[in-house]
N, C-alpha and C. Protein backbone atom coordinates (compact mmCIF):
# COMPACT_ATOMS: atom_id res chain seq x y z
N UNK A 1 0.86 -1.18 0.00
CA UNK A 1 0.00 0.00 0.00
C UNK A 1 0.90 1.24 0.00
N UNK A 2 0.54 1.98 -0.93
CA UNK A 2 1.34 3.46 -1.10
C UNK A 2 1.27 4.52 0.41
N UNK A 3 2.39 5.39 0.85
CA UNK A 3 2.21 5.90 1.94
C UNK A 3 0.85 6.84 1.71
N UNK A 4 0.38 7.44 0.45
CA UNK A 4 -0.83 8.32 0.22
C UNK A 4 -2.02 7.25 0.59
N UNK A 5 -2.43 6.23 0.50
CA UNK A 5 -3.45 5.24 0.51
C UNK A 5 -3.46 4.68 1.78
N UNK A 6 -2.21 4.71 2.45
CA UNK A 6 -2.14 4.09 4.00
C UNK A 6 -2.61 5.17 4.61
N UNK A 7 -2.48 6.52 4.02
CA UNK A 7 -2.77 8.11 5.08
C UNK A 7 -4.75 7.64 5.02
N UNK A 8 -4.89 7.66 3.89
CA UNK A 8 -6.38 7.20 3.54
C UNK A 8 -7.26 6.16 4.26
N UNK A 9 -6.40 5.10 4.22
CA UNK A 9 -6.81 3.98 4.94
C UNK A 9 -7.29 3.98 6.44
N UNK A 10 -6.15 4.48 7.21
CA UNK A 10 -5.71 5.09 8.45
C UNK A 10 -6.93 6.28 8.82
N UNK A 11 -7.04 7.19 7.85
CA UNK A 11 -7.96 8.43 8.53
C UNK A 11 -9.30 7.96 8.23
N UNK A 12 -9.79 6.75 7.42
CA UNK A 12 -11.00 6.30 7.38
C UNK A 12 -11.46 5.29 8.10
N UNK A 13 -10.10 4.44 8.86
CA UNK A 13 -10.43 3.83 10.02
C UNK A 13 -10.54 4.41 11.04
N UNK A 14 -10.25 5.44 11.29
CA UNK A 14 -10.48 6.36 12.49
C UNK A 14 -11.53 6.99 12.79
N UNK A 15 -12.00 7.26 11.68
CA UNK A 15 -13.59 8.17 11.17
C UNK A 15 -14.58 7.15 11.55
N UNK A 16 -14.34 5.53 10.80
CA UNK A 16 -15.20 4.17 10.79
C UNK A 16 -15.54 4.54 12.70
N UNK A 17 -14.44 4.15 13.63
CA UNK A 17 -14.65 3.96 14.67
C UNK A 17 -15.39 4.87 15.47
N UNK A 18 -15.93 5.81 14.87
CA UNK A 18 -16.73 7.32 15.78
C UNK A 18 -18.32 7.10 15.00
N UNK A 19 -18.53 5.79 14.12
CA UNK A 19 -20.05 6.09 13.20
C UNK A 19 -21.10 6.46 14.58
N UNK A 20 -21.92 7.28 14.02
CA UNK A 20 -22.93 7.20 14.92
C UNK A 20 -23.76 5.89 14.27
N UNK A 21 -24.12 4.98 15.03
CA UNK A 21 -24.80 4.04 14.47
C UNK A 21 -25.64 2.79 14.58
N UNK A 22 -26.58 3.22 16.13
CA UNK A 22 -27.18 2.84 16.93
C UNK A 22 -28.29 2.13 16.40
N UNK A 23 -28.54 2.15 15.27
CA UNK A 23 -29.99 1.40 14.19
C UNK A 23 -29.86 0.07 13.84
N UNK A 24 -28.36 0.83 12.46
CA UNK A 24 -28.19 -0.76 12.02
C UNK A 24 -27.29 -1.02 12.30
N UNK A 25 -26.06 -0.68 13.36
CA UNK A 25 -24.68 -1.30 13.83
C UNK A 25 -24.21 -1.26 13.04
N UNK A 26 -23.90 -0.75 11.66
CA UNK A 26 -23.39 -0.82 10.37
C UNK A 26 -22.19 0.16 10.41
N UNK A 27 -21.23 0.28 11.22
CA UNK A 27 -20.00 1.14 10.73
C UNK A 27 -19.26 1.43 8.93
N UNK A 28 -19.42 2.61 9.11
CA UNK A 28 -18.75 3.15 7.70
C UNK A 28 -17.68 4.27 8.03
N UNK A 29 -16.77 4.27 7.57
CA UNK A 29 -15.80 5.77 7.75
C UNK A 29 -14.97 5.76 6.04
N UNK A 30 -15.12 7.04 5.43
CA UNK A 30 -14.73 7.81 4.45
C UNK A 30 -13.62 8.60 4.86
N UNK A 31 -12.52 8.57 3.61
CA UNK A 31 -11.65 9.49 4.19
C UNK A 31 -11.48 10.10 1.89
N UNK A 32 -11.21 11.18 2.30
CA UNK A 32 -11.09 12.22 0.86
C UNK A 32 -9.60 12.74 0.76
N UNK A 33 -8.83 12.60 -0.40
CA UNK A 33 -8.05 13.22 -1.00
C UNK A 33 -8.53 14.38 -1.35
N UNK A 34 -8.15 15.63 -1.24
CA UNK A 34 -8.35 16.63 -1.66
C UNK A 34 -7.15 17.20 -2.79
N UNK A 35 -7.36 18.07 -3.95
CA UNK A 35 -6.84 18.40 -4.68
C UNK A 35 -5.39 19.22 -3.71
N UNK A 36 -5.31 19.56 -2.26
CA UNK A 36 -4.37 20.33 -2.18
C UNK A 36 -3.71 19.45 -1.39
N UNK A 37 -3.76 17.90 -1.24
CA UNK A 37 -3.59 16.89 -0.17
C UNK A 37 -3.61 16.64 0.62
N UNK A 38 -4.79 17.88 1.09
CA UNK A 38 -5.78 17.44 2.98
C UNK A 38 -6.49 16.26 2.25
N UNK A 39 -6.48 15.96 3.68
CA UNK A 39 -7.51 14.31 4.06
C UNK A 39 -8.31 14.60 4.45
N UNK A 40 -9.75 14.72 4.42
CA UNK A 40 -11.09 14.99 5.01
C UNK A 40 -12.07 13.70 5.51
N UNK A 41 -11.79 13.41 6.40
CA UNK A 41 -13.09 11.71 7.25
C UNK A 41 -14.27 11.88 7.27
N UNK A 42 -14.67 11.06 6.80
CA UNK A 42 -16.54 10.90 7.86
C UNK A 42 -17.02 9.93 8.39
N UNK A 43 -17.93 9.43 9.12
CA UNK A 43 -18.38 8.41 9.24
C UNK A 43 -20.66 8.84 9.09
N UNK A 44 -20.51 7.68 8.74
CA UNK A 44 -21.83 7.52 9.13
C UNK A 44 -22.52 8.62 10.31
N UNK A 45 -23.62 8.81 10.20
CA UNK A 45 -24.34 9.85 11.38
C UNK A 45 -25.79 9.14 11.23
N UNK A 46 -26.57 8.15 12.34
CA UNK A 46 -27.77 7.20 11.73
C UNK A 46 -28.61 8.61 13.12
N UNK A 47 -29.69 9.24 12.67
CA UNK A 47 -31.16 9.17 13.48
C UNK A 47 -32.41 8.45 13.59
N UNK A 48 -33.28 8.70 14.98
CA UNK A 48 -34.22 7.89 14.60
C UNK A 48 -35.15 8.31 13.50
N UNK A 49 -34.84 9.40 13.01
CA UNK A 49 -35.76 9.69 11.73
C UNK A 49 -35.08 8.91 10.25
N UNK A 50 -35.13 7.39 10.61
CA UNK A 50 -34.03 6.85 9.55
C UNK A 50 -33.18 7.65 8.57
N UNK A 51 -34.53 8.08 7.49
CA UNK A 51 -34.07 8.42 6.50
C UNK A 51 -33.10 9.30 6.36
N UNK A 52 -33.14 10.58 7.21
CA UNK A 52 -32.21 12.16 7.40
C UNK A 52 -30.96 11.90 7.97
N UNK A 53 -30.18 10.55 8.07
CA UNK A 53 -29.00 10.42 8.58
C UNK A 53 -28.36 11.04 7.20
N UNK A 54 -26.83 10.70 7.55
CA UNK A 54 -26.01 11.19 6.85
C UNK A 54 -24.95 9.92 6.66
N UNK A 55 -24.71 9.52 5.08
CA UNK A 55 -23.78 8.72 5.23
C UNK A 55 -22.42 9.34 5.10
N UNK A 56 -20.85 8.42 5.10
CA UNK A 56 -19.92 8.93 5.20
C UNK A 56 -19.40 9.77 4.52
N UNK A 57 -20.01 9.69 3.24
CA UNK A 57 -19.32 10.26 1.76
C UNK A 57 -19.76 11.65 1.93
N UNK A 58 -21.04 11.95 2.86
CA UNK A 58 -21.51 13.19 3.00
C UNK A 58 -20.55 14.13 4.05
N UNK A 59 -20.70 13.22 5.25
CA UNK A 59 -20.18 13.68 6.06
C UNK A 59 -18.47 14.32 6.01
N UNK A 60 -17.59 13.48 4.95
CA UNK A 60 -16.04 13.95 4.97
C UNK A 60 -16.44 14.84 3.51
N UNK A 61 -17.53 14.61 2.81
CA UNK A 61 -17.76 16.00 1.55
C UNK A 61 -17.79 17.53 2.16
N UNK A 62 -18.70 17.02 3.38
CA UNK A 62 -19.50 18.84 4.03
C UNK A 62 -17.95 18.96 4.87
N UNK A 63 -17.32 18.43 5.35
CA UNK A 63 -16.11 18.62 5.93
C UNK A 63 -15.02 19.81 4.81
N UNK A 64 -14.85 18.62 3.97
CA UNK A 64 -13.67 19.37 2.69
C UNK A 64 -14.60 20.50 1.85
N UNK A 65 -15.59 21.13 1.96
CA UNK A 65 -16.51 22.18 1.42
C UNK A 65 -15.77 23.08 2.41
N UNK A 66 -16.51 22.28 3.90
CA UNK A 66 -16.45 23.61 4.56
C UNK A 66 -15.06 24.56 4.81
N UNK A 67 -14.36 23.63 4.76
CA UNK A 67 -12.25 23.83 4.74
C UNK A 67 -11.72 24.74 3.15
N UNK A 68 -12.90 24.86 2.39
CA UNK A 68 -12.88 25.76 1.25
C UNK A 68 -12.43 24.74 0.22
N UNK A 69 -12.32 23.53 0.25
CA UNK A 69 -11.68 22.70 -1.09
C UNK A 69 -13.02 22.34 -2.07
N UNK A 70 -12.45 22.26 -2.79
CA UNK A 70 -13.61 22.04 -4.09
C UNK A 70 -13.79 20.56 -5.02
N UNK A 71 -12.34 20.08 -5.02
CA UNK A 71 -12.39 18.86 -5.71
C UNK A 71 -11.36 17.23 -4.82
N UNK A 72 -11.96 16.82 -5.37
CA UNK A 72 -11.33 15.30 -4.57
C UNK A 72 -10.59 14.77 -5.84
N UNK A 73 -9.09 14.35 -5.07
CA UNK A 73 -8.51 13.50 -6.28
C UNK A 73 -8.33 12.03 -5.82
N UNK A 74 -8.73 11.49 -4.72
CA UNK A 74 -8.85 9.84 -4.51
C UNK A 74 -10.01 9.63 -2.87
N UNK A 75 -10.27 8.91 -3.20
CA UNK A 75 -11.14 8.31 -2.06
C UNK A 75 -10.69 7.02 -1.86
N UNK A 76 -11.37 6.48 -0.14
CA UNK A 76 -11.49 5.44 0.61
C UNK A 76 -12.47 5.51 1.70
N UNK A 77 -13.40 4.31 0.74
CA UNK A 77 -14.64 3.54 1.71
C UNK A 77 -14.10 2.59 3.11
N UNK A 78 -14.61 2.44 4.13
CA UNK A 78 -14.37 1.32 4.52
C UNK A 78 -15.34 0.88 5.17
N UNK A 79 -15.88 -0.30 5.41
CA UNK A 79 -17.15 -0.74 6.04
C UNK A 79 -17.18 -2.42 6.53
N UNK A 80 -18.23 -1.99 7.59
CA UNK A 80 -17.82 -3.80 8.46
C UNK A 80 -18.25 -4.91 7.20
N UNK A 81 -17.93 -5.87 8.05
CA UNK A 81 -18.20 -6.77 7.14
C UNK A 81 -17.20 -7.91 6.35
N UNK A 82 -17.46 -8.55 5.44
CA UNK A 82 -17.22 -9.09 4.42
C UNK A 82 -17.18 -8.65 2.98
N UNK A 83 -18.30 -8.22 2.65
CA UNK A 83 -18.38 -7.93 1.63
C UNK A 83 -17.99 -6.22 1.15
N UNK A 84 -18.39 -5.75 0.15
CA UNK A 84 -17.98 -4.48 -0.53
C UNK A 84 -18.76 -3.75 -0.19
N UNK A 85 -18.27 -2.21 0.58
CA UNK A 85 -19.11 -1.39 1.07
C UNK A 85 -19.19 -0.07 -0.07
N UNK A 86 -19.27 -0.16 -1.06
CA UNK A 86 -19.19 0.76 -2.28
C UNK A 86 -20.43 1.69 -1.50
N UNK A 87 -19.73 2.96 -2.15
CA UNK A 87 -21.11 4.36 -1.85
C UNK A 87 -22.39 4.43 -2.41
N UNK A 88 -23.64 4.41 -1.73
CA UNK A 88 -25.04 4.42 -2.43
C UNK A 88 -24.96 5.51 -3.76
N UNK A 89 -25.79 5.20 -4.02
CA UNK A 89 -25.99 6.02 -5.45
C UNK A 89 -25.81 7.19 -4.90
N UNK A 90 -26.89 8.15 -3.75
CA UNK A 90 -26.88 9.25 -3.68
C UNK A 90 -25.10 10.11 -3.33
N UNK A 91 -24.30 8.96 -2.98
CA UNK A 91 -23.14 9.39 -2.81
C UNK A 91 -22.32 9.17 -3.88
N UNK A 92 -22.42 8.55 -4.65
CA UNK A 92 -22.14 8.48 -5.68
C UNK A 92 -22.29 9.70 -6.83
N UNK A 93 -23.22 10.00 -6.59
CA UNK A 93 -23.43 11.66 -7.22
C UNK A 93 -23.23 12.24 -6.54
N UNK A 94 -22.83 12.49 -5.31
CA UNK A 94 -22.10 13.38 -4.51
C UNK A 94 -20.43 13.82 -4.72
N UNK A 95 -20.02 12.25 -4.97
CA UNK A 95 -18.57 12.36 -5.36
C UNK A 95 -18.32 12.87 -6.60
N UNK A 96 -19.37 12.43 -7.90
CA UNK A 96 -18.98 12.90 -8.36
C UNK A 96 -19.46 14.65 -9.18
N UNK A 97 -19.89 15.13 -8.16
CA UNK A 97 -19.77 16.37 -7.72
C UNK A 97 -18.18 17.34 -7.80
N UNK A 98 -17.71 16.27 -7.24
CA UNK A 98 -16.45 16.70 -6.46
C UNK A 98 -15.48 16.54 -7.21
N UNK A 99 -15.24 14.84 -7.92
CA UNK A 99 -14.25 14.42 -9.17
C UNK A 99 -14.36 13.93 -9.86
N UNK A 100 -13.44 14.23 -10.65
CA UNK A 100 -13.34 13.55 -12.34
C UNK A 100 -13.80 12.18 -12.17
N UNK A 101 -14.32 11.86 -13.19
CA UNK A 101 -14.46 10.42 -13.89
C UNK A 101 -13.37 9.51 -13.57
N UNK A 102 -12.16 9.49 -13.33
CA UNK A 102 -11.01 8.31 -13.31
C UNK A 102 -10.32 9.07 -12.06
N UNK A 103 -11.07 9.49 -11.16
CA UNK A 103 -10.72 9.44 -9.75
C UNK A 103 -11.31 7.92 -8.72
N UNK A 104 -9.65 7.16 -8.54
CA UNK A 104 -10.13 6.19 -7.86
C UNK A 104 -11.27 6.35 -6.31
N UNK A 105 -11.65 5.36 -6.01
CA UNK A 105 -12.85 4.93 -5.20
C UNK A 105 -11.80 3.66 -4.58
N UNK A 106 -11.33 3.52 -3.28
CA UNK A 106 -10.99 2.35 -2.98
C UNK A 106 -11.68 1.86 -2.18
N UNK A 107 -12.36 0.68 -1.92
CA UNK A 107 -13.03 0.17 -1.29
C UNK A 107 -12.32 -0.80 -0.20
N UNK A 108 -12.55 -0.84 1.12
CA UNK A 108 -11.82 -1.49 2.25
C UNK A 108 -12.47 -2.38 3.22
N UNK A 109 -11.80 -2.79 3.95
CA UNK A 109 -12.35 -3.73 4.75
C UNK A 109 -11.47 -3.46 6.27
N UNK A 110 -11.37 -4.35 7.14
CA UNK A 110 -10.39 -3.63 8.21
C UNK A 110 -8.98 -4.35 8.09
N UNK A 111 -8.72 -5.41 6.87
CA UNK A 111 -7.42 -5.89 6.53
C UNK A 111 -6.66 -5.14 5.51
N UNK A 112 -7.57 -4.03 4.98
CA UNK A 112 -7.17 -3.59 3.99
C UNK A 112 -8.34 -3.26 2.75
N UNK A 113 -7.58 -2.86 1.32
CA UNK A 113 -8.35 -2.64 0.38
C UNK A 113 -8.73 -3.64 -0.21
N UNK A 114 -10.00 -3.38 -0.33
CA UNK A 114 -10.28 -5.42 -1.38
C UNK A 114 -10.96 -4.93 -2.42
N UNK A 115 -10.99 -3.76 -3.35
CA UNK A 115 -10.99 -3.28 -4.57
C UNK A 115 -10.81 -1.82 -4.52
N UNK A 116 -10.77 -1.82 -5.95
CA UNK A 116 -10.72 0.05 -6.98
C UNK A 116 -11.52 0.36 -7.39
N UNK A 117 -11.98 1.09 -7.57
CA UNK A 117 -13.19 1.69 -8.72
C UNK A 117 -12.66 3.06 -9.25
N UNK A 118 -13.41 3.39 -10.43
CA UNK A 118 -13.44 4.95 -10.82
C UNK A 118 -14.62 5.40 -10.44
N UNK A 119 -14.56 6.81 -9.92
CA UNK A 119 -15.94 7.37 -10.11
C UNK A 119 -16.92 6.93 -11.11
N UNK A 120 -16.06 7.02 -12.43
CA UNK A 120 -17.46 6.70 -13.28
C UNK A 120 -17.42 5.69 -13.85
N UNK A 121 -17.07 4.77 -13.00
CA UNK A 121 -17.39 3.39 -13.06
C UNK A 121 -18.27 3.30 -12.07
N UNK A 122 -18.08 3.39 -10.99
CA UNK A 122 -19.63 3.71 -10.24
C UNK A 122 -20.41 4.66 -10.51
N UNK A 123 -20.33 5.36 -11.16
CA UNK A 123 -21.53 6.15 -11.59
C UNK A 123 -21.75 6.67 -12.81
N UNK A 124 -22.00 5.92 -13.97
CA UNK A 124 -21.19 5.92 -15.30
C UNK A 124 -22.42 6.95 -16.40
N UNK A 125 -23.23 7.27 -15.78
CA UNK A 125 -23.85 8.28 -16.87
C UNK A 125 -24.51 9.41 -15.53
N UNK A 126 -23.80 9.86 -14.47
CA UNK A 126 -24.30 10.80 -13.73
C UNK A 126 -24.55 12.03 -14.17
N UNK A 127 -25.88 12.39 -13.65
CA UNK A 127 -26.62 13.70 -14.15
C UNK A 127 -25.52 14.72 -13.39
N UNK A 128 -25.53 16.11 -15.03
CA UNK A 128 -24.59 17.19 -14.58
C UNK A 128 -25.79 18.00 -15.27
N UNK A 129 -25.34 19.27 -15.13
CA UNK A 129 -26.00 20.31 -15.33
C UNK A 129 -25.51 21.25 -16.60
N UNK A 130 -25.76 21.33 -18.31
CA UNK A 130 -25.41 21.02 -19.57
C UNK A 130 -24.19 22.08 -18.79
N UNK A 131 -24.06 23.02 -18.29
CA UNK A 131 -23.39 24.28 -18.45
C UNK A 131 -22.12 23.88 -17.19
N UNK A 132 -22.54 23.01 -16.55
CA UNK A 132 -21.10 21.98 -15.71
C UNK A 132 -20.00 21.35 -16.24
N UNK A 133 -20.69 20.48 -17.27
CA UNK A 133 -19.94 19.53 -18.31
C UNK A 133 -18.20 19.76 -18.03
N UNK A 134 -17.77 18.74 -17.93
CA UNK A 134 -16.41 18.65 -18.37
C UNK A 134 -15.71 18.77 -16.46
N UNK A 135 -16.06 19.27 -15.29
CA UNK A 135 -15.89 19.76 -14.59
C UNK A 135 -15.29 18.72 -13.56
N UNK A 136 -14.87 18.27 -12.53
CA UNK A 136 -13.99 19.63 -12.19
C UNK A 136 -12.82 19.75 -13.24
């Protein structure tokens, strides 16, 4: 693992361990590359109003907004489990909000990464706005 992807790994296991997540016990923590090479975390935030939680991708997005950054050049998921904790759709258009099309997505587990993705491979015809195009 590259020392940039271990910084990733590391600040999204740290984020994982703070989920609020008293519903479904489901830990998630996000950590963001930013274009100026801050790291921005999130984890999960669950209420009892199910729906209005916040997943991670939101939570380390509204982070690197609020710090004034604008674009992400790599991400890392990590989530309990076994299997692949890839970002819901709605985060999925969140990210790619944020980055290019062939900005990796690494997906993790707590041994490590157990795949890659591109943005727009997870999200391969996401709605932009005609006068966005091309962006970031």
């Amino acid at each position: 693992m590259s020392a940039s992807l271990e910084a990733l790994f590391e600040a999204a296991k740290a984020a994982q361990a703070n989920a609020y997540c008293r519903y479904s016990g489901f830990h998630v923590g996000v950590a963001l590359e930013a274009a100026s090479g801050a790291i921005y975390s999130g984890c999960n935030v669950e209420i009892a109003s199910y729906p209005e939680g916040w997943c991670a991708e939101t939570t380390a997005i509204g982070k690197m907004v609020s710090a004034g950054e604008r674009r992400i050049v790599s991400a890392l998921v990590i989530g309990d489990g076994d299997g692949l904790t890839t970002p819901c759709g709605g985060c999925r258009q969140r990210l790619a909000e944020f980055a290019a099309a062939d900005v990796p997505v690494h997906v993790a587990g707590a041994e490590g990464v157990r795949a890659t993705f591109t943005v727009g491979t997870l999200l391969p015809h996401g709605f932009v706005l005609k006068d966005e195009e091309g962006r970031p």
